[in-house]
Protein backbone atom coordinates (compact mmCIF):
# COMPACT_ATOMS: atom_id res chain seq x y z
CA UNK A 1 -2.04 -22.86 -1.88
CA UNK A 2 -4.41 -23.86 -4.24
CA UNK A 3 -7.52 -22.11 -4.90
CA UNK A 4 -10.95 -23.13 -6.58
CA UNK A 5 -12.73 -20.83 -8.83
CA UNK A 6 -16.01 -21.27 -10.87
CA UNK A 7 -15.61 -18.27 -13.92
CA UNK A 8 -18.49 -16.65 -15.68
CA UNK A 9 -16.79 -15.10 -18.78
CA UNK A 10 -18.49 -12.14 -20.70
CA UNK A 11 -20.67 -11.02 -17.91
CA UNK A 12 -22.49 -7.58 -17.67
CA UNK A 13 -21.27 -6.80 -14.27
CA UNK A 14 -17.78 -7.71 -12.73
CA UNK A 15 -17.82 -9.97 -9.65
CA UNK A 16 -15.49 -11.98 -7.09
CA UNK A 17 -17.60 -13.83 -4.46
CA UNK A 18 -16.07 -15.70 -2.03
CA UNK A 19 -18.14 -18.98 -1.39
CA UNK A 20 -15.76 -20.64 1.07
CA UNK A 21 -12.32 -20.61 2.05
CA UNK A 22 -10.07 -20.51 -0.99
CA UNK A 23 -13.35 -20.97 -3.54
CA UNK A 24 -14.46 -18.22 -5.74
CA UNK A 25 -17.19 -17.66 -7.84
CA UNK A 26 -15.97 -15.29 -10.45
CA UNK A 27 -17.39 -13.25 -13.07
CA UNK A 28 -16.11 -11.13 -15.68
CA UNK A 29 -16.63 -8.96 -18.51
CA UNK A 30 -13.55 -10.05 -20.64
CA UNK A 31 -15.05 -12.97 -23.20
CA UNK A 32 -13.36 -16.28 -23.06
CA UNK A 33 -11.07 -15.72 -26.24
CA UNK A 34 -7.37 -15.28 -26.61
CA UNK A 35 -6.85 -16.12 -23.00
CA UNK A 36 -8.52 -12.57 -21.89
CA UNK A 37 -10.89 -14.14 -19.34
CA UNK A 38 -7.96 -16.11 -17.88
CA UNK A 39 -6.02 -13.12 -17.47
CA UNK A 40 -8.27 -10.96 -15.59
CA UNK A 41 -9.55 -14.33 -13.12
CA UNK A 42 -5.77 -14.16 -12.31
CA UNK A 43 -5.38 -10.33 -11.32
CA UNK A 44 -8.67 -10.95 -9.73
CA UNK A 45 -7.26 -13.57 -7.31
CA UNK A 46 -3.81 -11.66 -6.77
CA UNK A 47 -5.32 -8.82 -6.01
CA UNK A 48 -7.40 -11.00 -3.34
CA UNK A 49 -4.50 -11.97 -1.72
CA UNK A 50 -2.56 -9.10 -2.37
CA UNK A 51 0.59 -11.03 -4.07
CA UNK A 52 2.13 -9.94 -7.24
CA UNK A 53 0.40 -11.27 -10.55
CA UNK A 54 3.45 -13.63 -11.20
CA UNK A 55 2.45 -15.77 -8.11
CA UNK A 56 -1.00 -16.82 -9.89
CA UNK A 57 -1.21 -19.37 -12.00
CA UNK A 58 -4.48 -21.03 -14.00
CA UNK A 59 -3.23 -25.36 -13.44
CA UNK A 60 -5.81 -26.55 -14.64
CA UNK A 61 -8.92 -25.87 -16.35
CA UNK A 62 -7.75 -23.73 -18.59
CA UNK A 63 -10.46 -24.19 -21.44
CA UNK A 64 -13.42 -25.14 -18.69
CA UNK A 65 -15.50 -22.65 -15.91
CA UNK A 66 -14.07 -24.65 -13.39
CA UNK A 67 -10.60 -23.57 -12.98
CA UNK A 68 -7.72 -24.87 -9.83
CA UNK A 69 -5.55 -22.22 -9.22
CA UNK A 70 -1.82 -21.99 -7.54
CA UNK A 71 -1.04 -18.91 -5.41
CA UNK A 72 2.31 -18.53 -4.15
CA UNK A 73 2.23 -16.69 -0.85
C-alpha cells in the first residue's frame, strides 16, 4: 500500500494526524539532517499500522516534506 505523508521536521511537539485514508500529516522533533527525520516518519507509520519497521519504506521524496511511502502489510 502506499501511503502519503506531509513531514514537519524539527517541530516542538511530536504529531501523526491522520487527514484521510492512508495520508498523514506528520511532525517531528528530529531535524531533517543525516536522515534522522526520515527515520522517525518511518517508525511513526509502522507503528500506525502495527508492521515491523522493515516493511516501511520512504520511495520517494526523500529530500522534500512531501514524502510517498510503501507499507508492506
Amino acid at each position: 500500500m502506499l501511503v502519503r505523508v506531509k513531514v514537519a521536521a524539527g517541530a516542538r511537539k511530536e504529531r501523526f494526524i491522520e487527514l484521510m485514508e492512508h495520508s498523514f500529516d506528520i511532525h517531528v522533533k528530529e531535524k531533517a539532517e543525516r536522515n534522522e527525520a526520515n527515520r522517525r516518519v518511518e517508525i511513526l507509520v509502522a507503528r500506525h499500522y502495527r508492521v515491523p519497521e522493515k516493511d516501511v519504506k520512504i520511495i520517494s521524496g526523500h529530500t522534500r516534506a512531501r514524502k510517498t511511502i510503501r507499507v508492506l502489510k
